[in-house]
Protein backbone atom coordinates (compact mmCIF):
# COMPACT_ATOMS: atom_id res chain seq x y z
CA UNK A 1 -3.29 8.63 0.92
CA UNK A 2 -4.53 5.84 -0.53
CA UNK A 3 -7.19 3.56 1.44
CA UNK A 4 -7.16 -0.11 1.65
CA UNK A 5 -10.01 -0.83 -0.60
CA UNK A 6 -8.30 1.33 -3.06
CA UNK A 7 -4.98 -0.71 -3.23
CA UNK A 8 -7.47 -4.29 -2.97
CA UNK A 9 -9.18 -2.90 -6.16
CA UNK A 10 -5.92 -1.90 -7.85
CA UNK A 11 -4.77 -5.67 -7.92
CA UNK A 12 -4.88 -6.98 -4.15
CA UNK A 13 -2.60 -9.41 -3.97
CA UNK A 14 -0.37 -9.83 -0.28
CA UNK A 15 3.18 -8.72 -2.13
CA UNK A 16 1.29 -4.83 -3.46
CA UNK A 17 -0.68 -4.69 0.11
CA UNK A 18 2.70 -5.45 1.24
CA UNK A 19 4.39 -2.97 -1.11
CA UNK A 20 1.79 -0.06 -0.56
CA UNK A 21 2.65 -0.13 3.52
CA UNK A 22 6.28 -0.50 2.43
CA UNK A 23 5.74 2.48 0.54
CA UNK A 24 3.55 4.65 3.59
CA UNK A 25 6.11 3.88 5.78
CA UNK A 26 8.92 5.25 3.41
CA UNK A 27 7.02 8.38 3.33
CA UNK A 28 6.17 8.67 6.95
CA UNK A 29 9.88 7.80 8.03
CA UNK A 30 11.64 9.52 5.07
């Protein structure tokens, strides 16, 4: 799973934060 300071390094900008927990929540709900 990957970390905050992961996704910040990876480009953090607020839409792929926003994306990533889009994304964890997908795979928590799916």
């Amino acid at each position: 799973m990957p970390t905050p300071t992961k996704g910040r390094r990876l480009g953090g900008s607020a839409s792929h934060q926003k994306a990533m927990m889009a994304n964890l929540a997908a795979s928590l709900f799916a």
